[in-house]
N, C-alpha and C. Protein backbone atom coordinates (compact mmCIF):
# COMPACT_ATOMS: atom_id res chain seq x y z
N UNK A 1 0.82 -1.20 0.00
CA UNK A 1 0.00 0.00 0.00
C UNK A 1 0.87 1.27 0.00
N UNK A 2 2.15 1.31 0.55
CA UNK A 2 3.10 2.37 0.41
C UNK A 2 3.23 2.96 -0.86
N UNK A 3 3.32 1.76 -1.53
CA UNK A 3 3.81 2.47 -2.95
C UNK A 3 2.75 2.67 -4.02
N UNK A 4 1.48 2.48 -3.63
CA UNK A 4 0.46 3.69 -4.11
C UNK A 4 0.53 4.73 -3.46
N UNK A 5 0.47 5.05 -1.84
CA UNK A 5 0.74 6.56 -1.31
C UNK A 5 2.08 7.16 -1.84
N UNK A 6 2.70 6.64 -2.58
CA UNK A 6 3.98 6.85 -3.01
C UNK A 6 3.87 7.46 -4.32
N UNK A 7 2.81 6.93 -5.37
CA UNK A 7 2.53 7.00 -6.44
C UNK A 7 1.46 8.41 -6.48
N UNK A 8 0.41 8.27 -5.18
CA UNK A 8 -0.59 9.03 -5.79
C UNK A 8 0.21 10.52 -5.15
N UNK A 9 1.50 10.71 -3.97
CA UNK A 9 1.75 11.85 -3.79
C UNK A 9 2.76 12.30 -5.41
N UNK A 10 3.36 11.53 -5.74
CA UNK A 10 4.14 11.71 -7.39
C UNK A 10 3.47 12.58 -8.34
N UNK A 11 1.89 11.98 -8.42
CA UNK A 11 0.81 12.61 -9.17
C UNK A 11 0.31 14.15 -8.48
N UNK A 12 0.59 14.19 -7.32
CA UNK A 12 -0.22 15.32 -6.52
C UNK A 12 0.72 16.18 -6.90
N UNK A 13 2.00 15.96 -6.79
CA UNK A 13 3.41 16.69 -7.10
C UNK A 13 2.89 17.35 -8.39
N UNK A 14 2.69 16.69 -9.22
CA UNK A 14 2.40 17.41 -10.52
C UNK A 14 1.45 18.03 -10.59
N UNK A 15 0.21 17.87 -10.02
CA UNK A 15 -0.70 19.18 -10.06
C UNK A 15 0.02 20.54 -9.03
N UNK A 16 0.67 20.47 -8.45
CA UNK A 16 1.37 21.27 -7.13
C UNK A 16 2.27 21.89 -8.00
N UNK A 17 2.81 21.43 -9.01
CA UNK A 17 3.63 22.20 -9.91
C UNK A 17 2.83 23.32 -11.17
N UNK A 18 2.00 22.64 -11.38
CA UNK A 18 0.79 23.56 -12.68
C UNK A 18 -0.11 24.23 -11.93
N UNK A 19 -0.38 24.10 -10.60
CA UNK A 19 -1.14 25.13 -9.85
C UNK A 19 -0.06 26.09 -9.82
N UNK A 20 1.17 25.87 -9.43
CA UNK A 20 1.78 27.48 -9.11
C UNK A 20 2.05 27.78 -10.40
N UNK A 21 2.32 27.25 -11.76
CA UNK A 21 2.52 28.10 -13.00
C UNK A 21 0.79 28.85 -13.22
N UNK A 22 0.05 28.26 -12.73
CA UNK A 22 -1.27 28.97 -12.91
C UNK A 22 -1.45 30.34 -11.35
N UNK A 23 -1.02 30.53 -10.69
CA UNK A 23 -1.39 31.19 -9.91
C UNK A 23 -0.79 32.96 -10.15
N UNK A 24 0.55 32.19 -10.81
CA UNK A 24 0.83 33.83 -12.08
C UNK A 24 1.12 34.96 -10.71
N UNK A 25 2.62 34.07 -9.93
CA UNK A 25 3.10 35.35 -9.13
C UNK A 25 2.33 35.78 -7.95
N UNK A 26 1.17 34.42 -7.81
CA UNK A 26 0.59 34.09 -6.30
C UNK A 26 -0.81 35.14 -6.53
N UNK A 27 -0.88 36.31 -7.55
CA UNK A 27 -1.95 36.97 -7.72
C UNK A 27 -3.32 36.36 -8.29
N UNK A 28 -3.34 35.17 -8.32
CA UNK A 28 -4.68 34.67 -8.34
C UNK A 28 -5.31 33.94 -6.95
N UNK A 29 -6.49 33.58 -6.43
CA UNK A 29 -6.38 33.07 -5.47
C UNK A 29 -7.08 32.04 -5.79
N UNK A 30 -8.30 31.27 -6.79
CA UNK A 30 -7.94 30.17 -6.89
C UNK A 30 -7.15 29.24 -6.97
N UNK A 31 -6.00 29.65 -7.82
CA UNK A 31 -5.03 28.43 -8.38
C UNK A 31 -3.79 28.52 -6.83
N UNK A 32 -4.04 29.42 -6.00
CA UNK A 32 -3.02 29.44 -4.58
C UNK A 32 -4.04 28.92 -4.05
N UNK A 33 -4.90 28.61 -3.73
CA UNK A 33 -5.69 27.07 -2.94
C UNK A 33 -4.94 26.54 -3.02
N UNK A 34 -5.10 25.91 -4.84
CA UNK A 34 -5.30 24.55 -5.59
C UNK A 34 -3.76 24.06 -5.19
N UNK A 35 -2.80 25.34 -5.10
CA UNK A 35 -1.25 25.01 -5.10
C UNK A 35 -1.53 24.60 -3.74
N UNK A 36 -1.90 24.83 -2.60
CA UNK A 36 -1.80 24.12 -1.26
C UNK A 36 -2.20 23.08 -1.27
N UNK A 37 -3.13 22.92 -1.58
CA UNK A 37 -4.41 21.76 -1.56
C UNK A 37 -3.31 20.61 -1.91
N UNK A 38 -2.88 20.61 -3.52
CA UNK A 38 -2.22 20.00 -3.98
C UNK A 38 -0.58 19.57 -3.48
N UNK A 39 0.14 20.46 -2.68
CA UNK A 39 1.14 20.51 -2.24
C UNK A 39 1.02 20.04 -0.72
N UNK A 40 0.04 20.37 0.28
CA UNK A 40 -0.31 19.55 1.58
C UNK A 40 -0.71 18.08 1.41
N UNK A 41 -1.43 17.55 0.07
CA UNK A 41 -1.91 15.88 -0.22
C UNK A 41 -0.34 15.73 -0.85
N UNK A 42 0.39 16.34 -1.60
CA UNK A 42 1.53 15.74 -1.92
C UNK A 42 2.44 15.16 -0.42
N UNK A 43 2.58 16.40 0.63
CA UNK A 43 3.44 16.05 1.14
C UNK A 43 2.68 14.99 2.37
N UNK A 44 1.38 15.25 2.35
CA UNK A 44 0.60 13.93 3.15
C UNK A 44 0.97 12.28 2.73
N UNK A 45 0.46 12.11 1.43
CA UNK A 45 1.19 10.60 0.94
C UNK A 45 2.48 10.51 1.17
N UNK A 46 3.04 11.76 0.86
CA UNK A 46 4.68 11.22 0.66
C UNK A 46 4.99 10.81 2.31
N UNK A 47 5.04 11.75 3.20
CA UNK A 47 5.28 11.19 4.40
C UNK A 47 3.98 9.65 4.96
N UNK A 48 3.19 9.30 4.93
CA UNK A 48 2.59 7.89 4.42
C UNK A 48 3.37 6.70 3.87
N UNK A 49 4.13 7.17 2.84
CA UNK A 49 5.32 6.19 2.06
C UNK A 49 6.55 5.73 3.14
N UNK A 50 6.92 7.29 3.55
CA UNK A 50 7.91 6.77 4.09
C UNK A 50 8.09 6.24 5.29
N UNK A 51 6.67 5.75 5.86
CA UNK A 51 7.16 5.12 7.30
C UNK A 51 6.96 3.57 7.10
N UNK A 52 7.74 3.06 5.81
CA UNK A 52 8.09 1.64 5.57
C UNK A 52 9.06 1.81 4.25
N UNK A 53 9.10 2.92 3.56
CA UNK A 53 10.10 2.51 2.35
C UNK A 53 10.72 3.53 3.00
N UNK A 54 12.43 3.21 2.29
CA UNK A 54 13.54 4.03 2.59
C UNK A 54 13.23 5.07 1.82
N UNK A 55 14.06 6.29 2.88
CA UNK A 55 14.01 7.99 1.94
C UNK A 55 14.47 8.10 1.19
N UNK A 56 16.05 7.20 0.70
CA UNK A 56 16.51 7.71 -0.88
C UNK A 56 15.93 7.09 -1.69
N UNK A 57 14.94 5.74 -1.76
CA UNK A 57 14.42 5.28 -2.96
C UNK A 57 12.95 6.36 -2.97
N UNK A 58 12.19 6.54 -2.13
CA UNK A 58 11.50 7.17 -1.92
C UNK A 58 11.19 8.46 -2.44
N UNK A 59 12.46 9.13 -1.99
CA UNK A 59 12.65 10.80 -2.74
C UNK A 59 12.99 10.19 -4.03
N UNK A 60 13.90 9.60 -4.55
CA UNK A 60 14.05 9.15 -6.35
C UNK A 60 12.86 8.68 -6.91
N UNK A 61 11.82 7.99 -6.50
CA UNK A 61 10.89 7.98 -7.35
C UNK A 61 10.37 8.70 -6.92
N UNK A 62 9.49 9.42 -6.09
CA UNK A 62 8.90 10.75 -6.07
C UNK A 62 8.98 11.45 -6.87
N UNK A 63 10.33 12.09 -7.27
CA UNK A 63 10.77 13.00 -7.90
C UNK A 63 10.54 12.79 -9.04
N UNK A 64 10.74 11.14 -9.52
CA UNK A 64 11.27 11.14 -11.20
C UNK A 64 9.84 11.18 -11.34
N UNK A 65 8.57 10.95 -10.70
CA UNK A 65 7.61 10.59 -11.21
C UNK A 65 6.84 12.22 -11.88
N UNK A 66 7.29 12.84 -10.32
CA UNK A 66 7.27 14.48 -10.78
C UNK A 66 7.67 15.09 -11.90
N UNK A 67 8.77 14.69 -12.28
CA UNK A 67 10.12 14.82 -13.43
C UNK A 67 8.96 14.63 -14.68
N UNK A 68 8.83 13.31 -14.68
CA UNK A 68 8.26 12.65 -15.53
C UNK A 68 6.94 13.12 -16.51
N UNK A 69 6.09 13.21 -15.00
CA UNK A 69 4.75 13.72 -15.17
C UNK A 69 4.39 15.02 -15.41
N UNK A 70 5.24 15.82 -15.24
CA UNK A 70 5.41 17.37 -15.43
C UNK A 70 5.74 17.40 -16.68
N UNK A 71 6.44 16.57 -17.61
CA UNK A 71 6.46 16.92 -18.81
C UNK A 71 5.66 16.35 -19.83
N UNK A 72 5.00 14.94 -19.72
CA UNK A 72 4.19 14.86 -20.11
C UNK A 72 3.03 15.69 -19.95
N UNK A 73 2.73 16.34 -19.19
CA UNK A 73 1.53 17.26 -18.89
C UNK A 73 2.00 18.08 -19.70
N UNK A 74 3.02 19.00 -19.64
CA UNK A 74 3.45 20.19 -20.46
C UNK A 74 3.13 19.73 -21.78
N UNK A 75 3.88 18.97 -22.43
CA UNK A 75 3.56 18.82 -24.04
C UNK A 75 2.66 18.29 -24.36
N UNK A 76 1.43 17.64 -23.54
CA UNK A 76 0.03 16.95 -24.38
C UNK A 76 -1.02 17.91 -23.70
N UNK A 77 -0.62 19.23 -22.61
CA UNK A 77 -2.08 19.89 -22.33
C UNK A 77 -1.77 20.68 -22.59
N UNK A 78 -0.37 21.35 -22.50
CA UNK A 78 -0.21 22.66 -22.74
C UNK A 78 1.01 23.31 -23.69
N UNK A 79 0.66 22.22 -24.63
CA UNK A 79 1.47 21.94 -25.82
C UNK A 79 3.04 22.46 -26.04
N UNK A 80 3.48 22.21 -24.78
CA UNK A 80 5.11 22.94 -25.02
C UNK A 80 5.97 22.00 -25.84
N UNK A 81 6.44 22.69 -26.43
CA UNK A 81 7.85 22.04 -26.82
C UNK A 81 8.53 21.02 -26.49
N UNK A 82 8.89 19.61 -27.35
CA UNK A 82 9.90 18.67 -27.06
C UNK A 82 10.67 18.51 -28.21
N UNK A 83 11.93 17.56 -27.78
CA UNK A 83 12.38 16.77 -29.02
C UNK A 83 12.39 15.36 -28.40
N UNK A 84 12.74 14.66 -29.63
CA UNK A 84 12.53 13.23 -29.12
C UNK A 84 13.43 13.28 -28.06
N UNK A 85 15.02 13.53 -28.32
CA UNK A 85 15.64 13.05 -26.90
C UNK A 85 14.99 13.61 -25.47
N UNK A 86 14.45 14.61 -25.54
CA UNK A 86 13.70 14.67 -24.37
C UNK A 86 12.91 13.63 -23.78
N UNK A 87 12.24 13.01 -24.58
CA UNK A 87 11.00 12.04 -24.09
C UNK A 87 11.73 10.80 -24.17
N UNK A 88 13.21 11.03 -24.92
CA UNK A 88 13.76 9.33 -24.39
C UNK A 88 14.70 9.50 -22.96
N UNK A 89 14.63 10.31 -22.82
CA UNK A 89 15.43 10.87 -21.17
C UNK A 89 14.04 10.90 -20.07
N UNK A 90 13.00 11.03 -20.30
CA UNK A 90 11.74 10.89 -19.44
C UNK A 90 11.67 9.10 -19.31
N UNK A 91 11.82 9.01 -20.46
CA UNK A 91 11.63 7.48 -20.10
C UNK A 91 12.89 6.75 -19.38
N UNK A 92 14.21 7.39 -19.69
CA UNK A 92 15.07 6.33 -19.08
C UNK A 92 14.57 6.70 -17.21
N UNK A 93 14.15 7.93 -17.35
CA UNK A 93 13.67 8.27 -15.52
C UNK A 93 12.57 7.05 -15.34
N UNK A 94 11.63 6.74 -16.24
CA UNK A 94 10.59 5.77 -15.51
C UNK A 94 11.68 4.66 -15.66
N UNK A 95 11.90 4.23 -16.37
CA UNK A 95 13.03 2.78 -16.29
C UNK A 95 13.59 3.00 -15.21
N UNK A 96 14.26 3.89 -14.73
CA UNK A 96 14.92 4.09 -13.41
C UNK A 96 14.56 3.48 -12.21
N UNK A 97 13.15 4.53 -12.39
CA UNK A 97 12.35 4.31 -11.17
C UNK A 97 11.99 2.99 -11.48
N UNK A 98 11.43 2.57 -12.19
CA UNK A 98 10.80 0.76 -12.29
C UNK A 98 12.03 0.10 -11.58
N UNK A 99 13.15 0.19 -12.21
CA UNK A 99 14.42 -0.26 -11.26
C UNK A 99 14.63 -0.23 -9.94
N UNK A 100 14.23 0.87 -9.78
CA UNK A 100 14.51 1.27 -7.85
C UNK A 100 13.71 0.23 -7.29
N UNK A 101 12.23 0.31 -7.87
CA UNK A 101 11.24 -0.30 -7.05
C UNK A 101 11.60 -1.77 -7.05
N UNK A 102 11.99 -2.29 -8.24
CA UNK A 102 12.37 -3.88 -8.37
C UNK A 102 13.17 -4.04 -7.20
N UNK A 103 14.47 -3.54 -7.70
CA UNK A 103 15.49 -3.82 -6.82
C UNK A 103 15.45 -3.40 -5.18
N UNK A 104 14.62 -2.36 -4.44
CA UNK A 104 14.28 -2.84 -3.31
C UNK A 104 13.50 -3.98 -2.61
N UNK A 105 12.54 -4.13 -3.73
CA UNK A 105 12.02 -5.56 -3.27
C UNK A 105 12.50 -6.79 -2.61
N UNK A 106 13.87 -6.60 -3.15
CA UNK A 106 14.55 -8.15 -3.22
C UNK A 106 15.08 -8.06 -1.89
């Protein structure tokens, strides 16, 4: 069960990141909710995770998932810019992370 609270704070991370590009210098006050909202459930799961998985695998997939998911969001909602090597460097991060998770298992 960790490593869905692990997964769904990864995902929260990424709305916590597009709420503050939407809040435009904190002068909106919906999208500064949405950035708490989103940034208090991020750091809720994440601390959830870690009182059974270790903090450096923990913070590495966290992050990459953030990494990850932040750019897929950018270029399929809000159509920014890639090149392929970009999206083959997103992926060696999920390979990564798929790695971390394997290899703590054992």
């Amino acid at each position: 069960m960790h490593w869905v609270y692990l997964i769904i704070a990864g995902v929260l991370e990424v709305g916590w990141i597009f709420s503050l590009k939407f809040t435009e210098g904190f002068t909106h006050l919906l999208p500064i909710l949405s950035y708490a909202m989103f940034g208090a459930g991020a750091a809720f799961f994440l601390s959830l995770s870690l009182k059974v998985l270790p903090v450096g695998i923990t913070y590495a997939i966290w992050t990459g998932i953030a990494i990850a998911g932040s750019n897929v969001v950018g270029i399929f909602l809000f159509e920014e810019p890639y090149r392929f090597l970009q999206l083959f460097y997103i992926f060696l991060i999920l390979f990564g992370v798929a790695g971390l998770q394997i290899s703590s298992m054992r």
